[in-house]
N, C-alpha and C. Protein backbone atom coordinates (compact mmCIF):
# COMPACT_ATOMS: atom_id res chain seq x y z
N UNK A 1 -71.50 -68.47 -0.80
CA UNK A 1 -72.37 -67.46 -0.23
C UNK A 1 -73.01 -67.94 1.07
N UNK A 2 -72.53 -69.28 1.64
CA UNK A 2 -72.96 -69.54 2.75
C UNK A 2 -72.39 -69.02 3.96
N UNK A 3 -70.86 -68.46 3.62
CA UNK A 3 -70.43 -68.62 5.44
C UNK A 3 -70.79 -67.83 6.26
N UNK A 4 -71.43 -66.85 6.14
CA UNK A 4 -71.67 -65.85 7.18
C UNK A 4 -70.78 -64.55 7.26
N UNK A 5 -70.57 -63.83 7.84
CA UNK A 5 -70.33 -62.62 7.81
C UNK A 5 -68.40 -62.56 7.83
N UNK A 6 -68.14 -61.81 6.82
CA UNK A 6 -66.77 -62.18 6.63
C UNK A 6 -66.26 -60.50 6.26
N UNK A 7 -64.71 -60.38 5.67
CA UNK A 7 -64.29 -59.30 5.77
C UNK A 7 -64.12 -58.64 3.96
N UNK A 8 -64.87 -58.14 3.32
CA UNK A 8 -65.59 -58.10 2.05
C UNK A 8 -66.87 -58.59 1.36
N UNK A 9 -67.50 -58.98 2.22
CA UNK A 9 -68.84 -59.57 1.73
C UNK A 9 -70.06 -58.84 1.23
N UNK A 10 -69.54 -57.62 1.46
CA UNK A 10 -70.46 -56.77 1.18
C UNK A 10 -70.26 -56.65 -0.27
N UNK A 11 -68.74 -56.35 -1.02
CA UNK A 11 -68.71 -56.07 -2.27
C UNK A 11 -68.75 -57.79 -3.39
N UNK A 12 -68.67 -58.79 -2.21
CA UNK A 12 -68.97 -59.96 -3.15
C UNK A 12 -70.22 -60.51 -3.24
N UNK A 13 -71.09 -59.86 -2.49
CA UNK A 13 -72.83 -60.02 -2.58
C UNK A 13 -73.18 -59.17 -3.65
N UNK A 14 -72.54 -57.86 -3.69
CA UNK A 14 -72.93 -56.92 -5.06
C UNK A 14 -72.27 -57.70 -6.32
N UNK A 15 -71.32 -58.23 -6.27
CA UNK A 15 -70.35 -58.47 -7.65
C UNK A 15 -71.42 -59.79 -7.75
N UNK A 16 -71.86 -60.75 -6.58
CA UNK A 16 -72.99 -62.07 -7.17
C UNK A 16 -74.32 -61.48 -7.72
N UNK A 17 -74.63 -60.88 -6.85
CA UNK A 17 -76.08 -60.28 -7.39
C UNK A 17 -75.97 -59.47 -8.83
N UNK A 18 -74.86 -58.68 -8.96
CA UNK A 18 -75.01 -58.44 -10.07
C UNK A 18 -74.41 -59.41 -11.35
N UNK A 19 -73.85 -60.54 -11.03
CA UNK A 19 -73.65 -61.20 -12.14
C UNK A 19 -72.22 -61.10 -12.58
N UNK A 20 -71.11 -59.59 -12.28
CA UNK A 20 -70.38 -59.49 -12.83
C UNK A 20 -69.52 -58.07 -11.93
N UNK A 21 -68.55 -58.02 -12.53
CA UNK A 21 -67.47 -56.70 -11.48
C UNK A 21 -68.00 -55.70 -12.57
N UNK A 22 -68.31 -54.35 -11.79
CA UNK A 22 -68.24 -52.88 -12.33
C UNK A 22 -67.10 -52.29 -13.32
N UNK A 23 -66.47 -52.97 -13.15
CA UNK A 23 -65.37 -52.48 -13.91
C UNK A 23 -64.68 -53.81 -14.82
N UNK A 24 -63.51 -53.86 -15.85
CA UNK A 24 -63.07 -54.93 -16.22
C UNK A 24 -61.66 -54.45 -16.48
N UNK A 25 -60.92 -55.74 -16.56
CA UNK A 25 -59.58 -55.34 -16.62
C UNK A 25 -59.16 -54.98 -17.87
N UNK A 26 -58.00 -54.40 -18.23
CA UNK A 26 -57.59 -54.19 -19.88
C UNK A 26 -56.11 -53.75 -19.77
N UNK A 27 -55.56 -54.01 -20.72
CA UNK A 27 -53.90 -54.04 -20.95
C UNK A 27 -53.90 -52.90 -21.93
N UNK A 28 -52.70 -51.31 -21.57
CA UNK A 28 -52.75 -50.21 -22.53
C UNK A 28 -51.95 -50.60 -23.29
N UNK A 29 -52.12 -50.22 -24.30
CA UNK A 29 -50.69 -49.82 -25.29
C UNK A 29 -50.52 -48.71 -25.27
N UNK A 30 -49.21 -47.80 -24.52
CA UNK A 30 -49.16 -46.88 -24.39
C UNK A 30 -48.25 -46.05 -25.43
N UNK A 31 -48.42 -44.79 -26.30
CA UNK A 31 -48.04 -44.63 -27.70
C UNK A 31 -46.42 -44.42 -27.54
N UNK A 32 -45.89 -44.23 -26.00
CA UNK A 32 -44.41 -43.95 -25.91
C UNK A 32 -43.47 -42.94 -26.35
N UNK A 33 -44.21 -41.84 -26.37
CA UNK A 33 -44.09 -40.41 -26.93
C UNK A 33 -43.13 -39.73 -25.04
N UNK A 34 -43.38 -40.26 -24.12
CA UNK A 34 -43.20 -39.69 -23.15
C UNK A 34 -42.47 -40.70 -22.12
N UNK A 35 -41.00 -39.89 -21.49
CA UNK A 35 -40.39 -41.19 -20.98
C UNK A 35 -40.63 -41.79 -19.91
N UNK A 36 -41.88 -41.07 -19.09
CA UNK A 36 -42.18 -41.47 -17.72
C UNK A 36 -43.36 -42.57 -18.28
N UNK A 37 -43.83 -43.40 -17.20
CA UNK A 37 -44.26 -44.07 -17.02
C UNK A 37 -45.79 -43.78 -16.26
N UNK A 38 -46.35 -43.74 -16.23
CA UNK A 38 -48.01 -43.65 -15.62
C UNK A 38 -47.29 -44.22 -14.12
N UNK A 39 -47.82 -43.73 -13.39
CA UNK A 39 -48.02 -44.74 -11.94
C UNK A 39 -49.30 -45.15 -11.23
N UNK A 40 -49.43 -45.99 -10.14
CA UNK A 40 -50.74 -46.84 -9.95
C UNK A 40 -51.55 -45.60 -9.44
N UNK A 41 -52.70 -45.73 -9.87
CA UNK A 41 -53.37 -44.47 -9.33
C UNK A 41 -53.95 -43.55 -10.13
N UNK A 42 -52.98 -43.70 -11.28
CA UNK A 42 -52.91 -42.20 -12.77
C UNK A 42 -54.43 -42.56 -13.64
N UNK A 43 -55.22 -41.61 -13.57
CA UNK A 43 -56.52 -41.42 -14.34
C UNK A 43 -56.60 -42.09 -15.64
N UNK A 44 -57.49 -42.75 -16.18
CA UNK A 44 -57.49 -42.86 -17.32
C UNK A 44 -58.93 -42.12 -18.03
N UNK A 45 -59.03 -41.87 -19.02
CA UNK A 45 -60.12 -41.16 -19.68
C UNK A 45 -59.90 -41.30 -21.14
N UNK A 46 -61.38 -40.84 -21.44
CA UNK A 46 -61.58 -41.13 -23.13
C UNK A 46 -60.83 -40.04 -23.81
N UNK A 47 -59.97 -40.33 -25.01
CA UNK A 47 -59.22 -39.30 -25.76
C UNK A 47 -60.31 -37.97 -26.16
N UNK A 48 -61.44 -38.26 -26.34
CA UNK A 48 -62.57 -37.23 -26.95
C UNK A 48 -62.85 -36.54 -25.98
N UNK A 49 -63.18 -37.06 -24.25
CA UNK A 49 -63.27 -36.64 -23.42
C UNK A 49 -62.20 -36.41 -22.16
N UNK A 50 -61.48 -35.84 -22.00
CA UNK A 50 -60.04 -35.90 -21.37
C UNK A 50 -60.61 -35.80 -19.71
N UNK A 51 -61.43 -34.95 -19.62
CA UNK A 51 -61.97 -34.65 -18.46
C UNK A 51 -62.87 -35.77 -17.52
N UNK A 52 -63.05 -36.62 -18.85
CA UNK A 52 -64.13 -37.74 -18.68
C UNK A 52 -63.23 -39.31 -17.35
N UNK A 53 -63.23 -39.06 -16.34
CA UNK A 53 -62.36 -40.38 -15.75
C UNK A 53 -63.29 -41.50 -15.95
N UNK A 54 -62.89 -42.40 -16.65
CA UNK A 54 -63.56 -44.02 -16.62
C UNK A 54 -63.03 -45.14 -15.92
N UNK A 55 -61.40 -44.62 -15.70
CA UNK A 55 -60.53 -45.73 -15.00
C UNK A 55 -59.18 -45.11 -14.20
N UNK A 56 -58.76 -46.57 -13.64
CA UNK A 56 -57.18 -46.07 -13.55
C UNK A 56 -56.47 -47.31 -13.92
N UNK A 57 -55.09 -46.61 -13.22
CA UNK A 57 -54.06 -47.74 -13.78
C UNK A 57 -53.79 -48.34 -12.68
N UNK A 58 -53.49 -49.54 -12.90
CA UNK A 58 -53.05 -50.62 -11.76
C UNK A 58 -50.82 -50.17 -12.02
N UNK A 59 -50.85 -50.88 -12.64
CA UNK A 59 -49.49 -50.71 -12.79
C UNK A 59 -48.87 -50.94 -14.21
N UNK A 60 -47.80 -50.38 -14.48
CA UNK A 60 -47.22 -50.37 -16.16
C UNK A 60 -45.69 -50.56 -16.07
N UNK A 61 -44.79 -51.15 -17.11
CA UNK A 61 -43.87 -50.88 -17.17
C UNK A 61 -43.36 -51.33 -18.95
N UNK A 62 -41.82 -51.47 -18.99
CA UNK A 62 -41.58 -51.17 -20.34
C UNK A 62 -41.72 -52.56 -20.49
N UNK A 63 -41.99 -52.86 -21.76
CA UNK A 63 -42.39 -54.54 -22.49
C UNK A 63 -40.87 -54.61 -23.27
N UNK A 64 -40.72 -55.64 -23.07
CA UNK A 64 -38.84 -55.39 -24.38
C UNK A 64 -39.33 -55.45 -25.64
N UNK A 65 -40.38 -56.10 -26.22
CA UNK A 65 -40.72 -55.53 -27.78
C UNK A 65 -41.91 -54.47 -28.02
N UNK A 66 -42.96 -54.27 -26.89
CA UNK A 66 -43.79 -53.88 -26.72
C UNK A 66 -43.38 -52.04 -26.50
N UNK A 67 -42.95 -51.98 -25.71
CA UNK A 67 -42.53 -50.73 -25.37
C UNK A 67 -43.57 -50.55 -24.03
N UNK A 68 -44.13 -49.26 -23.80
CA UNK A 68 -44.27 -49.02 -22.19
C UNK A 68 -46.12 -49.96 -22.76
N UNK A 69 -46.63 -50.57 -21.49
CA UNK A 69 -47.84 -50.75 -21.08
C UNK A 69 -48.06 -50.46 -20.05
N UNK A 70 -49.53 -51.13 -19.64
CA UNK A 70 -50.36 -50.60 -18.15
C UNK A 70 -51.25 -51.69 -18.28
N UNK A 71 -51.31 -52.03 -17.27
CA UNK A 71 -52.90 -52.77 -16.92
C UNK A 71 -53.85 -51.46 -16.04
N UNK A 72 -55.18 -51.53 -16.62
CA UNK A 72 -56.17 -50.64 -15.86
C UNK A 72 -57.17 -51.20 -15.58
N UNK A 73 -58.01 -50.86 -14.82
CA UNK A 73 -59.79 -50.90 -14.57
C UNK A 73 -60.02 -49.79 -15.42
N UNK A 74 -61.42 -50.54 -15.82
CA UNK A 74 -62.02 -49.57 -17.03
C UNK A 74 -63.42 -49.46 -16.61
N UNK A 75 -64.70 -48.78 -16.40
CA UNK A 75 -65.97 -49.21 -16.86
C UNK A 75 -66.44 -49.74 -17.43
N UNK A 76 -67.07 -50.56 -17.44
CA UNK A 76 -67.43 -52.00 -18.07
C UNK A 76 -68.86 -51.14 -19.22
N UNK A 77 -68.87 -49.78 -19.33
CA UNK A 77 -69.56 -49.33 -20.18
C UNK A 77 -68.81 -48.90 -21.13
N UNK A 78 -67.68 -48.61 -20.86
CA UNK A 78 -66.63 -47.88 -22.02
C UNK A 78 -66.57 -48.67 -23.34
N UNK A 79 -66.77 -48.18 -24.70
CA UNK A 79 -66.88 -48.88 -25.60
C UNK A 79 -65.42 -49.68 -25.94
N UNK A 80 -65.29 -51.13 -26.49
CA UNK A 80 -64.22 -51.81 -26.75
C UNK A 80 -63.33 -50.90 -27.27
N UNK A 81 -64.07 -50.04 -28.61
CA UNK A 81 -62.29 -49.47 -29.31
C UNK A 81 -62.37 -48.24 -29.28
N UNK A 82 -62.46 -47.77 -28.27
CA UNK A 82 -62.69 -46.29 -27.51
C UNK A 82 -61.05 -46.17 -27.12
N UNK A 83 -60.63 -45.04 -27.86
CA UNK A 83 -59.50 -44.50 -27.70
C UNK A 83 -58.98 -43.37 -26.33
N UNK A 84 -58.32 -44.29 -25.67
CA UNK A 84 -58.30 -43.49 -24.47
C UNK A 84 -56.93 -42.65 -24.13
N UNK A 85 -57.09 -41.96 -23.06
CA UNK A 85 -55.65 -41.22 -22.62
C UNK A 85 -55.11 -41.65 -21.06
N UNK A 86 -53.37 -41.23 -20.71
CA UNK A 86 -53.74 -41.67 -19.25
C UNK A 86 -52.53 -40.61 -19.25
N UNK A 87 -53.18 -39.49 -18.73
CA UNK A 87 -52.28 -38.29 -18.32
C UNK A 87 -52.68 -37.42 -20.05
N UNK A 88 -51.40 -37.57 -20.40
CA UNK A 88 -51.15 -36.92 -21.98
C UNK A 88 -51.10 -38.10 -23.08
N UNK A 89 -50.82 -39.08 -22.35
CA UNK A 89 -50.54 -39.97 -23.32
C UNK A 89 -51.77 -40.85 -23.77
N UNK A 90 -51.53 -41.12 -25.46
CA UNK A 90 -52.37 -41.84 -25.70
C UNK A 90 -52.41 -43.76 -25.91
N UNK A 91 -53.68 -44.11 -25.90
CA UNK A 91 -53.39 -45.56 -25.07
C UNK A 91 -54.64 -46.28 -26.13
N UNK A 92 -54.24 -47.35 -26.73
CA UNK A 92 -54.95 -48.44 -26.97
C UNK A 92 -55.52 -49.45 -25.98
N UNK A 93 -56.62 -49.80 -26.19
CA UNK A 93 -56.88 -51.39 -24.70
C UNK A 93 -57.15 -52.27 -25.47
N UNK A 94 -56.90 -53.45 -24.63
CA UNK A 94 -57.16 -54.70 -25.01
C UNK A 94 -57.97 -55.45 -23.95
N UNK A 95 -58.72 -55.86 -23.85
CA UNK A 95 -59.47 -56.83 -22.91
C UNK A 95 -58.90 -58.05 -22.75
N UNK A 96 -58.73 -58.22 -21.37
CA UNK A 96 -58.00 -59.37 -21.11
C UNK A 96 -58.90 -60.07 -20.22
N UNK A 97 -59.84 -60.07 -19.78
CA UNK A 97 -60.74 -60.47 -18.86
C UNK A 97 -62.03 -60.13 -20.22
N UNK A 98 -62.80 -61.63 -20.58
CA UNK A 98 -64.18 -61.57 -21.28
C UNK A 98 -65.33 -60.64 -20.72
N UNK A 99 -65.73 -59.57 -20.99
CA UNK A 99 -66.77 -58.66 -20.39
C UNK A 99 -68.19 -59.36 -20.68
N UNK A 100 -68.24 -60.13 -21.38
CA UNK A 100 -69.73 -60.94 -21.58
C UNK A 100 -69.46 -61.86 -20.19
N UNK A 101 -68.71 -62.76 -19.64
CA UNK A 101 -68.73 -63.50 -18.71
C UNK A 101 -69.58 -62.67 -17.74
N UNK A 102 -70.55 -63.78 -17.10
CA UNK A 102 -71.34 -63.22 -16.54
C UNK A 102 -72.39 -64.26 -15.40
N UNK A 103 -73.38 -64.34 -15.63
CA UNK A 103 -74.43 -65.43 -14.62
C UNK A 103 -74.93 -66.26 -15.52
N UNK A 104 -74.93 -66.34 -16.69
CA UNK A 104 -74.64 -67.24 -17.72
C UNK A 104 -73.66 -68.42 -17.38
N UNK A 105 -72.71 -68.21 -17.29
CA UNK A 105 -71.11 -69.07 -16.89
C UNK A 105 -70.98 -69.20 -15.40
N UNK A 106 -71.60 -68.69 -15.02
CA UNK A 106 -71.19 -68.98 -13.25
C UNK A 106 -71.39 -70.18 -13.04
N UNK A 107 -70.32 -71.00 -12.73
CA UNK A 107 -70.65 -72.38 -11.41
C UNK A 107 -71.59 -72.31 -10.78
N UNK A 108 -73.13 -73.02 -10.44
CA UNK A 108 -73.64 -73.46 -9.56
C UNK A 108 -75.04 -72.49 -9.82
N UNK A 109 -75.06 -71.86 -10.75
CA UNK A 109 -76.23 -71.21 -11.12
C UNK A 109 -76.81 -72.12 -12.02
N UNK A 110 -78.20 -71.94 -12.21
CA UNK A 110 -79.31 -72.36 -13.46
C UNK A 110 -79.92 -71.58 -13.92
């Protein structure tokens, strides 16, 4: 946080000050009912609330035992086993990035 004025510093003074990123990453399990694939960009939302956007998708493709996934950004408010959708399809998450990590664990803090 010393060097001076650089090209993102604005969103890495918010992500220090706040301790943590707005969002967190998560891996779908996507139910595979449908043969397309989500693409980067495609909404994600709560199954209860369809209308509700909390995220998107970074990118997905087919797993050879897994079948189709996605990695997304999620809101870091969205509950862990909150059943979500991305388009029509429905999607399990998994957290792959610890959402407690925080200013607790940071290097060089007390």
């Amino acid at each position: 946080m010393d060097k001076g004025c650089y090209t993102g510093q604005e969103t890495v003074a918010r992500v220090w000050n706040l301790g943590r990123p707005p969002r967190r990453l998560v891996r779908l399990q996507l139910d595979g009912s449908m043969d397309r694939l989500p693409g980067h960009g495609e909404p994600v939302a709560l199954r209860d609330d369809p209308d509700r956007v909390i995220g998107v998708v970074g990118s997905s493709a087919r797993h050879h035992e897994q079948g189709p996934i996605a990695l997304a950004l999620v809101k870091r408010s969205t509950p862990l086993d909150a059943p979500l959708v991305v388009g029509e399809v429905a999607a399990a998450q998994e957290v792959l990035v610890d959402p407690e990590v925080g200013l607790h664990v940071r290097p060089g803090r007390g």
